[in-house]
N, C-alpha and C. Protein backbone atom coordinates (compact mmCIF):
# COMPACT_ATOMS: atom_id res chain seq x y z
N UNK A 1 9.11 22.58 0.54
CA UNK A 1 9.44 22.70 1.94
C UNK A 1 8.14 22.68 2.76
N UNK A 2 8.11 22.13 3.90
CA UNK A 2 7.25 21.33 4.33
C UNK A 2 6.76 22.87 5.85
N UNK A 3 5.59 23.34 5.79
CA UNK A 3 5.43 24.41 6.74
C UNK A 3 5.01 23.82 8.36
N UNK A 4 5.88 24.16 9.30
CA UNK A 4 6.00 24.10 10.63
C UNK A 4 5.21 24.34 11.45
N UNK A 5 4.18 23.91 11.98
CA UNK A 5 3.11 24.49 12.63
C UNK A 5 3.03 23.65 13.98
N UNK A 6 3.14 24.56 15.00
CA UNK A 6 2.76 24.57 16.37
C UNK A 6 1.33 24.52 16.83
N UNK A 7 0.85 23.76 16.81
CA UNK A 7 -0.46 23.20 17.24
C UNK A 7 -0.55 22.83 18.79
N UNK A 8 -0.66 24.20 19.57
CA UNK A 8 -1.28 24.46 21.18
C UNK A 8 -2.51 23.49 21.45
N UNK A 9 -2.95 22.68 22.43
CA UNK A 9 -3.81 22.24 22.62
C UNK A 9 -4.07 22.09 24.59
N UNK A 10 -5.11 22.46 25.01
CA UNK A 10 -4.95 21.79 26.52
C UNK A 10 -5.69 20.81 27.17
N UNK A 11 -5.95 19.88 26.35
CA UNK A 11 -6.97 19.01 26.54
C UNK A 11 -5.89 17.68 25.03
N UNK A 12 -6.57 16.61 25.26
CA UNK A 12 -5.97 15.34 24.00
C UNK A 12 -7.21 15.27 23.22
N UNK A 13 -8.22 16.35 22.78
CA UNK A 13 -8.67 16.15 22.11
C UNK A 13 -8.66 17.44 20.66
N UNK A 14 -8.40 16.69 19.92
CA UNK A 14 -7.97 17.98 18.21
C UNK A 14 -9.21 17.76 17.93
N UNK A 15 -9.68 18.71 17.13
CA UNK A 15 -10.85 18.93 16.60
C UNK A 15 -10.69 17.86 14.95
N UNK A 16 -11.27 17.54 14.53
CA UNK A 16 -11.21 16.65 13.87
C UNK A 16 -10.85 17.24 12.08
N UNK A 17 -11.09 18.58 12.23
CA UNK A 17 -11.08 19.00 11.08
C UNK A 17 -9.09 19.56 10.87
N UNK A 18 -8.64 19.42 11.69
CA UNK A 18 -7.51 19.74 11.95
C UNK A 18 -6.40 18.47 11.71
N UNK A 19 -7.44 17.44 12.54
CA UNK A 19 -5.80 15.83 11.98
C UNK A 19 -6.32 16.14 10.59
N UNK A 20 -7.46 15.84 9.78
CA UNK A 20 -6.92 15.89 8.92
C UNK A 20 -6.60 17.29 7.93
N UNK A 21 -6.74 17.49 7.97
CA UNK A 21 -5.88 19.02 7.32
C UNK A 21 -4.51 18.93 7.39
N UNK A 22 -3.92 18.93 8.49
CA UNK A 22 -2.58 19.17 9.03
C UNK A 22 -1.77 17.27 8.34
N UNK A 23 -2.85 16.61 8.10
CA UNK A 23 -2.14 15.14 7.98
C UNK A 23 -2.12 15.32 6.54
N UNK A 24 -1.49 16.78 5.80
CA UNK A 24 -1.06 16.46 4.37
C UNK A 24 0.02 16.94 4.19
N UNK A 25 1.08 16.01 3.50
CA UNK A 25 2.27 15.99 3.20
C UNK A 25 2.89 17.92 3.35
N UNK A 26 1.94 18.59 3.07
CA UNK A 26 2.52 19.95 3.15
C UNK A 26 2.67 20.47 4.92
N UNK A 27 2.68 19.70 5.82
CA UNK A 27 2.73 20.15 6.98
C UNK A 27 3.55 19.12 8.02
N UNK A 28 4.48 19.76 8.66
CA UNK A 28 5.26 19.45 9.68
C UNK A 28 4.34 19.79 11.45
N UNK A 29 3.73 18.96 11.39
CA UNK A 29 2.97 19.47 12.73
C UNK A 29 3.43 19.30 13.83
N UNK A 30 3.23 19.72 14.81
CA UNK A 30 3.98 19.48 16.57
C UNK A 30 2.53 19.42 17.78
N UNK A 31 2.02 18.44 18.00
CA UNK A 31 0.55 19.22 18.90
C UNK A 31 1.23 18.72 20.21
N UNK A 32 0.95 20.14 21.32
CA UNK A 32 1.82 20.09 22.09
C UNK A 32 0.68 21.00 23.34
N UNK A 33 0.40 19.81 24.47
CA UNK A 33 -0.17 20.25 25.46
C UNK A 33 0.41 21.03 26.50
N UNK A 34 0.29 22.41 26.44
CA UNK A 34 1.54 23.58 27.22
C UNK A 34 0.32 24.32 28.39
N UNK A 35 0.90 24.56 29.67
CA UNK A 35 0.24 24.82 30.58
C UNK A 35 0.87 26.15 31.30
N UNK A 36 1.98 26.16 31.02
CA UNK A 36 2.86 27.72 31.59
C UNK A 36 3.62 28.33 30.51
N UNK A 37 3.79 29.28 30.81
CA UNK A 37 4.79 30.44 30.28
C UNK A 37 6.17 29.63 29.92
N UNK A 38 6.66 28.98 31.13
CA UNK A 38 8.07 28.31 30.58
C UNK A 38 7.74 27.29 29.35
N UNK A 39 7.04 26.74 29.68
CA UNK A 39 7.26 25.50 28.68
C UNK A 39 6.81 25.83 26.93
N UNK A 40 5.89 26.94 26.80
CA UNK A 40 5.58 27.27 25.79
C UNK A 40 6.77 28.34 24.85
N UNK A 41 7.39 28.72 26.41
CA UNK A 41 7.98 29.52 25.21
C UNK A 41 9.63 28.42 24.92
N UNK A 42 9.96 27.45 25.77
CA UNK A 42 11.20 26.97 25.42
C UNK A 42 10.78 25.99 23.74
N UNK A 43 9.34 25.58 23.79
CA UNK A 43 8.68 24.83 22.80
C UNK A 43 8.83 25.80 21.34
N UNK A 44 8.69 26.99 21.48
CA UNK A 44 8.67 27.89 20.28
C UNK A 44 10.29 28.23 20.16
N UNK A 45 10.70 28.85 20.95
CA UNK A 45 12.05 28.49 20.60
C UNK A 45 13.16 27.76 20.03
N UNK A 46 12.54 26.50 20.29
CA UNK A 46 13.45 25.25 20.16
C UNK A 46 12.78 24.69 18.56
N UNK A 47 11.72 24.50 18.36
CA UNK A 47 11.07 24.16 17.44
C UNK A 47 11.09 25.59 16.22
N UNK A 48 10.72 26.53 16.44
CA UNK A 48 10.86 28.09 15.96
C UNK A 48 9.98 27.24 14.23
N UNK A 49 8.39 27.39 14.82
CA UNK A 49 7.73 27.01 13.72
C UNK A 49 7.02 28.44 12.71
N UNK A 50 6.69 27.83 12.09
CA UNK A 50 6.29 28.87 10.53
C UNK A 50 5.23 29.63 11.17
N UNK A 51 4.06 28.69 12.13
CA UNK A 51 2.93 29.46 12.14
C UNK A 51 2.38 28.64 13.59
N UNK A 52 1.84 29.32 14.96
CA UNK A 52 1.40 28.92 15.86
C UNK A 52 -0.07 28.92 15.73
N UNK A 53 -1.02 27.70 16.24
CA UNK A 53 -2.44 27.55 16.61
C UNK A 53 -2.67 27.16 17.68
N UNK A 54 -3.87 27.80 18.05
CA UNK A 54 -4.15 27.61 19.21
C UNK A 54 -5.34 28.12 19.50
N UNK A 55 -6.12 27.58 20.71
CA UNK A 55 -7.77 27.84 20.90
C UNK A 55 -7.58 29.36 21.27
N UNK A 56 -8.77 30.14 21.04
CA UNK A 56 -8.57 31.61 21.89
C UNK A 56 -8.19 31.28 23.14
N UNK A 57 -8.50 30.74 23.99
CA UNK A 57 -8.06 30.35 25.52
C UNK A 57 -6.75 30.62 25.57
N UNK A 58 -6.12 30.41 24.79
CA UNK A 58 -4.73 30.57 24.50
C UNK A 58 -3.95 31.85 24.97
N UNK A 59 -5.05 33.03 24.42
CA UNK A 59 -4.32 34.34 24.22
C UNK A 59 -3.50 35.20 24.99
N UNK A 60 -3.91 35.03 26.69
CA UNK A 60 -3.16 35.78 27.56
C UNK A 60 -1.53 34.92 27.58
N UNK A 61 -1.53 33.47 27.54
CA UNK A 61 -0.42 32.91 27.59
C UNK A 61 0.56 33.49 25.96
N UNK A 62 -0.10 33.40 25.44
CA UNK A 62 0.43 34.29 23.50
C UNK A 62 0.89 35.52 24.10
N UNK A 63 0.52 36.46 24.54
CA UNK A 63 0.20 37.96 25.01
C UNK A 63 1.61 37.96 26.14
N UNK A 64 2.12 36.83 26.82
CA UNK A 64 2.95 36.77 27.98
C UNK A 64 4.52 36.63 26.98
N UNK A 65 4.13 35.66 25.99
CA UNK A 65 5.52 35.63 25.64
C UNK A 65 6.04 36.19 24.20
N UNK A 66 4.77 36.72 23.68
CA UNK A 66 4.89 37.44 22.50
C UNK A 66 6.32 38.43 22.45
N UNK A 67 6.83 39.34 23.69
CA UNK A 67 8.15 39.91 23.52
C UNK A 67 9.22 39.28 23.27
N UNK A 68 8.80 37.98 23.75
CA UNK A 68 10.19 36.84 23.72
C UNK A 68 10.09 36.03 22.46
N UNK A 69 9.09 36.07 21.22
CA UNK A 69 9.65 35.55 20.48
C UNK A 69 10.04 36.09 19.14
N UNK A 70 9.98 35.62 18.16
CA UNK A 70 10.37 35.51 16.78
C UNK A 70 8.97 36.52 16.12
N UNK A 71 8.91 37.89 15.76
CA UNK A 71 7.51 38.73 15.47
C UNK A 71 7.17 37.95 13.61
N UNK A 72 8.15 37.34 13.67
CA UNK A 72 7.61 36.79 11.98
C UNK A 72 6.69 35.49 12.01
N UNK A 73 6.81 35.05 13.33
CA UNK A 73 5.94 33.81 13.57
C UNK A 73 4.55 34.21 13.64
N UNK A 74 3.73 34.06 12.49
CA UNK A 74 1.71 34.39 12.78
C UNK A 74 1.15 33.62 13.65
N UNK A 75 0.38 33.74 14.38
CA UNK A 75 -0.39 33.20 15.63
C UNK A 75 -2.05 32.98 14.88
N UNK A 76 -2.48 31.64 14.85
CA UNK A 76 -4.19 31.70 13.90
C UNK A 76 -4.76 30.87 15.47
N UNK A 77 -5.77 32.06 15.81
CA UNK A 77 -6.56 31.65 17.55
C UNK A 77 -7.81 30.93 16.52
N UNK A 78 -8.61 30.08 16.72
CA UNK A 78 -9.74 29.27 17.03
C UNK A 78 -10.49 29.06 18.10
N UNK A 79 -11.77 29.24 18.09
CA UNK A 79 -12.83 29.27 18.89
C UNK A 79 -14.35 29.72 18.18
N UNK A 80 -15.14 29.46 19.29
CA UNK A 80 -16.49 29.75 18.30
C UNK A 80 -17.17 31.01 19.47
N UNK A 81 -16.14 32.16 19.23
CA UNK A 81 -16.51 33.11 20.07
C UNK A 81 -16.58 34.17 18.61
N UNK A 82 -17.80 34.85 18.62
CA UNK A 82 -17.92 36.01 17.20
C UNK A 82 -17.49 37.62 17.59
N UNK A 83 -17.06 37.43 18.86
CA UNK A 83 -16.69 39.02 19.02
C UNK A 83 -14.62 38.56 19.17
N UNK A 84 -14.34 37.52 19.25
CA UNK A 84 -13.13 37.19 19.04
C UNK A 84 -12.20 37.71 18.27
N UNK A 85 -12.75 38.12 17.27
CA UNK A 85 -12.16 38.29 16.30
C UNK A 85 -11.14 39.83 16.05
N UNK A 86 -12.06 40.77 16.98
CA UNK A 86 -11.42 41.87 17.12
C UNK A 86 -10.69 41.79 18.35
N UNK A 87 -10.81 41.28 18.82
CA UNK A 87 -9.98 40.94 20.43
C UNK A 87 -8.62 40.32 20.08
N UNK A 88 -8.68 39.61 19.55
CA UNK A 88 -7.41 38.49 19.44
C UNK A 88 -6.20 39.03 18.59
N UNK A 89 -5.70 40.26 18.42
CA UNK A 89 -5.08 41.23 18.03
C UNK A 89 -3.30 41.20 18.44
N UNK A 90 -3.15 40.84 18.24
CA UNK A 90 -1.56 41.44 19.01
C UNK A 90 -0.80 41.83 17.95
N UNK A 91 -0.14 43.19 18.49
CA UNK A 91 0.18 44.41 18.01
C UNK A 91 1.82 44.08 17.08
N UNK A 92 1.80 44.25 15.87
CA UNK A 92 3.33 43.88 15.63
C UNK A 92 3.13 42.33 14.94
N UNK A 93 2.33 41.86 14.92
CA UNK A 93 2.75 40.44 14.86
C UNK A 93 1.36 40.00 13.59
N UNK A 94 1.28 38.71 12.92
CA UNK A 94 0.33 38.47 12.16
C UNK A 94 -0.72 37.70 12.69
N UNK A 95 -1.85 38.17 13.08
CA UNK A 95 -2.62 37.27 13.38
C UNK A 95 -4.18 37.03 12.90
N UNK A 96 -4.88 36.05 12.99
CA UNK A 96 -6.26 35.83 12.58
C UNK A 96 -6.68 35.00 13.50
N UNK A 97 -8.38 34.69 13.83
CA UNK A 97 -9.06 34.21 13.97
C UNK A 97 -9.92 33.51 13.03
N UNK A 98 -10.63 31.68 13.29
CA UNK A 98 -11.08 31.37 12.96
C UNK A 98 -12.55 30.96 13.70
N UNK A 99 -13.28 31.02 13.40
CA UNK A 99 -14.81 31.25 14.30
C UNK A 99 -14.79 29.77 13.55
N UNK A 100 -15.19 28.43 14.94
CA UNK A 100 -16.08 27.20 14.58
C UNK A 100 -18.08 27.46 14.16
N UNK A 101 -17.97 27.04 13.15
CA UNK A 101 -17.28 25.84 12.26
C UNK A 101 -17.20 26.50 11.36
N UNK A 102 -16.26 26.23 10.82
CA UNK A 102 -15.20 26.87 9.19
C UNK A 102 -14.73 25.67 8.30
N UNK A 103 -15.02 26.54 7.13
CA UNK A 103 -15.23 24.84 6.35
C UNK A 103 -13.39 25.33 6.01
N UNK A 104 -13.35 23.92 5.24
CA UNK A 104 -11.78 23.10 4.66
C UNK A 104 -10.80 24.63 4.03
N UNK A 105 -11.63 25.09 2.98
CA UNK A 105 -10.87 25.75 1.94
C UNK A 105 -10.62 27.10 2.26
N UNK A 106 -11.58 27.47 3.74
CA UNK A 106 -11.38 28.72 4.64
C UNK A 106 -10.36 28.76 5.53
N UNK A 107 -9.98 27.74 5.98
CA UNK A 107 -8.58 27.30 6.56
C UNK A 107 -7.41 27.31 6.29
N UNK A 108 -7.67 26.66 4.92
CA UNK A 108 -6.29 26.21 3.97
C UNK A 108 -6.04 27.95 3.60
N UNK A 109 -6.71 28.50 3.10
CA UNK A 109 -6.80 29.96 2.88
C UNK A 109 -5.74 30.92 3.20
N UNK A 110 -6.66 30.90 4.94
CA UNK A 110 -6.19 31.64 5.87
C UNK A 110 -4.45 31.22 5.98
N UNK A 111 -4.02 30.05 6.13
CA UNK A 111 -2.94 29.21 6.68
C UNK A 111 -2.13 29.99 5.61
N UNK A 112 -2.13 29.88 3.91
CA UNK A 112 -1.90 30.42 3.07
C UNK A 112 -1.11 31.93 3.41
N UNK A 113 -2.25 32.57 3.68
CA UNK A 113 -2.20 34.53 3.74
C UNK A 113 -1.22 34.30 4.77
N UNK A 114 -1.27 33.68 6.19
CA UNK A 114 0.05 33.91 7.19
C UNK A 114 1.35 33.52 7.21
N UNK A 115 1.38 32.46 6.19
CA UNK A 115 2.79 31.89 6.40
C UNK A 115 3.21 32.22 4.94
């Protein structure tokens, strides 16, 4: 069974280490440029994926609809911020940070432990 991942982005550019990662048969990906509260959360809803990503930038919009969704869904933030890591927390729910640049098998890892 093929794992569901919601891939947040606000910009058309993926980091490169990500197409390919996500471009192996073990992943159902969705990359989906979301700008409000509505549209992100009708996107998780409707889709209701294994595991959400998304840049730290992300987090207050995560933080807005976190009551409204599914608490079994893990949230993995990315950015190359090193105090991130204790910040990016939300209470109830599974989450991690990945600090750029992180190699292949630290990813696959992580992706592993949340879903």
């Amino acid at each position: 069974m093929k794992t569901k991942v919601l891939l947040l982005r606000d910009s058309d550019v993926v980091p490169q280490i990500f197409v390919t990662i996500l471009a192996s048969p073990d992943y159902e990906v969705y990359q989906i440029n979301v700008k409000d509260f509505d549209e992100l959360l009708m996107c998780i809803i409707t889709l209701q994926p294994d595991l959400i990503m998304c840049e730290d930038s992300f987090q207050p919009l995560i933080l807005l609809i976190d009551s409204k969704i599914n608490k079994r869904i893990p949230v993995l933030f990315f950015g190359r911020s090193e105090l991130a890591t204790s910040q990016l927390q939300i209470v109830n729910r599974s989450t991690a940070y990945l600090a750029s640049p992180f190699k292949f098998e630290v990813f696959k890892a992580m992706v592993a432990l949340l879903v």
